[in-house]
N, C-alpha and C. Protein backbone atom coordinates (compact mmCIF):
# COMPACT_ATOMS: atom_id res chain seq x y z
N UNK A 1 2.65 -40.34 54.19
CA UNK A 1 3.98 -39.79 53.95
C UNK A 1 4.96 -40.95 53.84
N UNK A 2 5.88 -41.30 53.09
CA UNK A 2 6.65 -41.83 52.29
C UNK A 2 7.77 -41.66 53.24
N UNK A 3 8.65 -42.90 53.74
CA UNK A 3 9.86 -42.73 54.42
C UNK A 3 10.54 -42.83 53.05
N UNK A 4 11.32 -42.34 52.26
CA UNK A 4 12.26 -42.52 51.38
C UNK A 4 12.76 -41.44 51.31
N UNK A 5 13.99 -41.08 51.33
CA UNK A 5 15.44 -40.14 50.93
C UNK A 5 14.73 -39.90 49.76
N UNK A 6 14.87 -38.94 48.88
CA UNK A 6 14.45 -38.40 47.70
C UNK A 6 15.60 -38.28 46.95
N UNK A 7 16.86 -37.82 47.81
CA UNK A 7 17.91 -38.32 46.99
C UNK A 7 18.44 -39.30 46.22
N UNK A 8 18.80 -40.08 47.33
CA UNK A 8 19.46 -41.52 47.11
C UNK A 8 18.21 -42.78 47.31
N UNK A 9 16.90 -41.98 46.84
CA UNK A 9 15.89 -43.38 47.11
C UNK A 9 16.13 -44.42 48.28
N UNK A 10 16.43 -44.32 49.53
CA UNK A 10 16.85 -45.55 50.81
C UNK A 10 15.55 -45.27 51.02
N UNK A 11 15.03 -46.13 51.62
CA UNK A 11 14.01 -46.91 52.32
C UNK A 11 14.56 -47.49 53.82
N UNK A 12 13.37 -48.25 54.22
CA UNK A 12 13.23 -48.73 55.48
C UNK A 12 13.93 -50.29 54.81
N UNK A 13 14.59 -50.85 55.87
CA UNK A 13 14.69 -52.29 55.82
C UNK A 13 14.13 -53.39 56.99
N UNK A 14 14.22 -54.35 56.14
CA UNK A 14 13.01 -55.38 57.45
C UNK A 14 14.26 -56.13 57.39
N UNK A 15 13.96 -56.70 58.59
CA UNK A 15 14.67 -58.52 59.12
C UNK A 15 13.99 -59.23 59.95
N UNK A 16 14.62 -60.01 60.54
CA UNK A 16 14.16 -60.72 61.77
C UNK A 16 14.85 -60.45 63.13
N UNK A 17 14.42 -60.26 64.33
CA UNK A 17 14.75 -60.63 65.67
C UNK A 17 15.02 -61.51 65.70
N UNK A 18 16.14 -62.40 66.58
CA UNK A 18 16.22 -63.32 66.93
C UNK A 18 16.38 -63.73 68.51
N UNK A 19 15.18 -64.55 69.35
CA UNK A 19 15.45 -64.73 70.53
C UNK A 19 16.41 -65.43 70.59
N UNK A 20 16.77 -65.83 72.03
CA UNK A 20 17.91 -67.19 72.18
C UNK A 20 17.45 -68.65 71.65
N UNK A 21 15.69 -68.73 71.95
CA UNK A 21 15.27 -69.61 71.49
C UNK A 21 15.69 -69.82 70.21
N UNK A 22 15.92 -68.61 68.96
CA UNK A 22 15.74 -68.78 67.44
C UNK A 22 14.67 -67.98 67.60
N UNK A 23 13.15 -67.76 67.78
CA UNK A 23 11.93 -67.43 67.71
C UNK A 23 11.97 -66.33 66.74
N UNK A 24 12.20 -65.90 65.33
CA UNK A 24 12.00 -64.47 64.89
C UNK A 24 10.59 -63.80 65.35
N UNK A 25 10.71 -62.55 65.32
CA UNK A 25 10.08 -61.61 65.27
C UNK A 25 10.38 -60.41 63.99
N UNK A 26 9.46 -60.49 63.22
CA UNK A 26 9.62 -59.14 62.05
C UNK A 26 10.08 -57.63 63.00
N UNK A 27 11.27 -57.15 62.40
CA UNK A 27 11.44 -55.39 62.17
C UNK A 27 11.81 -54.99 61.48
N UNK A 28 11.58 -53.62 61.82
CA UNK A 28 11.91 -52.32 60.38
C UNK A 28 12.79 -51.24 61.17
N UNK A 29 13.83 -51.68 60.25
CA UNK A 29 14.77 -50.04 60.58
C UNK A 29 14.68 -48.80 59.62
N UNK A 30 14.39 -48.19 59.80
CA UNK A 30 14.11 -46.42 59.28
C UNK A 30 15.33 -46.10 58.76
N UNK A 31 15.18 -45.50 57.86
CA UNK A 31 16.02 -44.25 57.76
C UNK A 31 15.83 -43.00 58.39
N UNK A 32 17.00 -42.09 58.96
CA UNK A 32 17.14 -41.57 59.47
C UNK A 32 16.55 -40.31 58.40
N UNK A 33 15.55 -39.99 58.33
CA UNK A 33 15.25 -38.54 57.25
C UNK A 33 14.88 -37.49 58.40
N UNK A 34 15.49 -36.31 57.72
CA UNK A 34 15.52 -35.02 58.02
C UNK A 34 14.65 -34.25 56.93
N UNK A 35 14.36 -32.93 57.05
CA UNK A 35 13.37 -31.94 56.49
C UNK A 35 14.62 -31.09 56.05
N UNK A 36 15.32 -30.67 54.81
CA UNK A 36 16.18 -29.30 54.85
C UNK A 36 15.32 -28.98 53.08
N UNK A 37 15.82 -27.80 53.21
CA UNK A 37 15.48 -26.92 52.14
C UNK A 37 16.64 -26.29 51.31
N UNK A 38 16.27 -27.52 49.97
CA UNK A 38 17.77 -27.73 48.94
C UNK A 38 16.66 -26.68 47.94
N UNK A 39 17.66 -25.76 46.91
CA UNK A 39 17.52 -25.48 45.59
C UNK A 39 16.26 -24.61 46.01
N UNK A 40 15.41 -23.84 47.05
CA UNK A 40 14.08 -23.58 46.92
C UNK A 40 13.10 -24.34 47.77
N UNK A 41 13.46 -25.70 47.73
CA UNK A 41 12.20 -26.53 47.66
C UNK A 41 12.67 -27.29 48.95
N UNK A 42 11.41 -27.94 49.35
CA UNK A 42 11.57 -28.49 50.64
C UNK A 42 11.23 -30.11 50.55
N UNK A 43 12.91 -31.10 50.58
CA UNK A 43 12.65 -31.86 50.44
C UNK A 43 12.93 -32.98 51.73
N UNK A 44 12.92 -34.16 52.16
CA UNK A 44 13.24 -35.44 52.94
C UNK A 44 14.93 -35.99 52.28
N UNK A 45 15.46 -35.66 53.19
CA UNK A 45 16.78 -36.03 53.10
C UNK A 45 17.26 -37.29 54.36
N UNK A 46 18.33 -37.83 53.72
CA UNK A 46 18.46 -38.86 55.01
C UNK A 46 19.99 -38.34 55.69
N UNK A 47 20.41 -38.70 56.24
CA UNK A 47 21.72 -37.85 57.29
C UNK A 47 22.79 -38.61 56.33
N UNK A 48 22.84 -39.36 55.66
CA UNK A 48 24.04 -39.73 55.13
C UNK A 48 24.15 -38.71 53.81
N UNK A 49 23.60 -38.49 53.38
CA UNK A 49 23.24 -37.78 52.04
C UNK A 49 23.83 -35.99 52.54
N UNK A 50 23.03 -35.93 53.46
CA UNK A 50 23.77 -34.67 54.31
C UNK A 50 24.55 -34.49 54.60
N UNK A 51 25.43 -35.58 54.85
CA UNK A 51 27.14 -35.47 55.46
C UNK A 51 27.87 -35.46 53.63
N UNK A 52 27.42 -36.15 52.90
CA UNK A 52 27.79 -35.97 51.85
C UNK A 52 27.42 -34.71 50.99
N UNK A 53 26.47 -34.23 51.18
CA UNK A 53 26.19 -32.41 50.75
C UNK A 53 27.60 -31.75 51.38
N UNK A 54 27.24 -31.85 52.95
CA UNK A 54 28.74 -30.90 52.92
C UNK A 54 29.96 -31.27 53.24
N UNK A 55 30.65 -32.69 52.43
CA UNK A 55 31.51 -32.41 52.26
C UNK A 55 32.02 -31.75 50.26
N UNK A 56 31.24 -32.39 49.57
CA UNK A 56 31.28 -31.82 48.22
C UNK A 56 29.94 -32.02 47.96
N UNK A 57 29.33 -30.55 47.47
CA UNK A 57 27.63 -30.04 47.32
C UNK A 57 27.47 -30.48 46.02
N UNK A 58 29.07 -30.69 45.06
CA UNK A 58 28.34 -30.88 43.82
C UNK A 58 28.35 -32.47 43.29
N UNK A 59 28.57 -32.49 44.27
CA UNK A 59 28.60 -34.40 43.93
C UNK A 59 27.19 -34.89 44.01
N UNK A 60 26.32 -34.92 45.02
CA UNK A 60 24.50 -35.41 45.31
C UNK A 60 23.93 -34.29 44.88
N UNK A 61 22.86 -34.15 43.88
CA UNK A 61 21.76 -33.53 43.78
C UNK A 61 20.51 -34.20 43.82
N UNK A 62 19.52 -33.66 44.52
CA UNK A 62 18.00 -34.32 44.07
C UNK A 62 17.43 -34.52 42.63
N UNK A 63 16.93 -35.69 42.98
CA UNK A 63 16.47 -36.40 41.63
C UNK A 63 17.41 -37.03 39.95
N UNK A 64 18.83 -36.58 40.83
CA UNK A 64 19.55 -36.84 39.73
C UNK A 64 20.12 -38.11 39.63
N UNK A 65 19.57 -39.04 40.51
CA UNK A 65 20.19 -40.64 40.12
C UNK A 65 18.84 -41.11 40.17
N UNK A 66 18.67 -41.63 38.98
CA UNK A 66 17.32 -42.31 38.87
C UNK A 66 16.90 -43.76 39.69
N UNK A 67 18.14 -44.31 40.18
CA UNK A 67 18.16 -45.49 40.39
C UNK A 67 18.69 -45.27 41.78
N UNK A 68 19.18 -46.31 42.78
CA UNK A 68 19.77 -46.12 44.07
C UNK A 68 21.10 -46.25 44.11
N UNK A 69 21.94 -45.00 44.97
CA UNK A 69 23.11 -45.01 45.21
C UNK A 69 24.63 -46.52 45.68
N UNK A 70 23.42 -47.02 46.29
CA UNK A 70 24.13 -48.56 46.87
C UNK A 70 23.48 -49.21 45.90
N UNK A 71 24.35 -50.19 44.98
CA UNK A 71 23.44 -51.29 44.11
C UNK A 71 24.30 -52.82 45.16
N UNK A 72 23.59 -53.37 44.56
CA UNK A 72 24.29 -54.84 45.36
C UNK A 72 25.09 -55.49 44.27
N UNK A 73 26.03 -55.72 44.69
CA UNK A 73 27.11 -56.88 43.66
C UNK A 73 26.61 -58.32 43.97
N UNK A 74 26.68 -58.79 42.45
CA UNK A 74 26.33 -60.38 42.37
C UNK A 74 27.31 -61.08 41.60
N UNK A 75 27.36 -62.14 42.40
CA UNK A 75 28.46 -63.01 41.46
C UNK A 75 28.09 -63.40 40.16
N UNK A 76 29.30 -62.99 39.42
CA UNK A 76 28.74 -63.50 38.13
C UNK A 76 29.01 -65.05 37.89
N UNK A 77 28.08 -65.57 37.71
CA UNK A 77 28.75 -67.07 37.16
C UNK A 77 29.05 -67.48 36.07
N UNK A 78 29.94 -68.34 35.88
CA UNK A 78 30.93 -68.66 34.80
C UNK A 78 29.95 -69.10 33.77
């Protein structure tokens, strides 16, 4: 089973721990997914996506951004 929002495609993200030493240690933070039942169908939603259903329902639908909601900005260089 697939941690990913089906909406907004989010995933898990990794980093590092850091002791006092410096020492990393690898982790993974989750997304927060929930189970609700949009349109019929029973899909993996994440709680941000949900707070955004109800405040306007017609703004997020499933499967309708092909790509991910957060893109990252890059500097453009000259």
């Amino acid at each position: 089973m697939s941690q990913i929002c089906e909406v907004c495609e989010r995933g898990a993200l990794t980093g590092n721990l850091r002791s006092k030493s410096m020492i990393a240690c690898k982790t993974r933070r989750k997304v927060n997914l929930q189970t609700r039942h949009l349109d019929g169908s029973r899909i993996k939603i994440c709680t941000r996506c949900i707070k955004n259903l109800e405040k306007d329902p017609t703004r997020v639908h499933p499967k309708s951004h092909p790509t991910r909601l957060t893109k990252r900005r890059t500097k453009k260089t000259a």
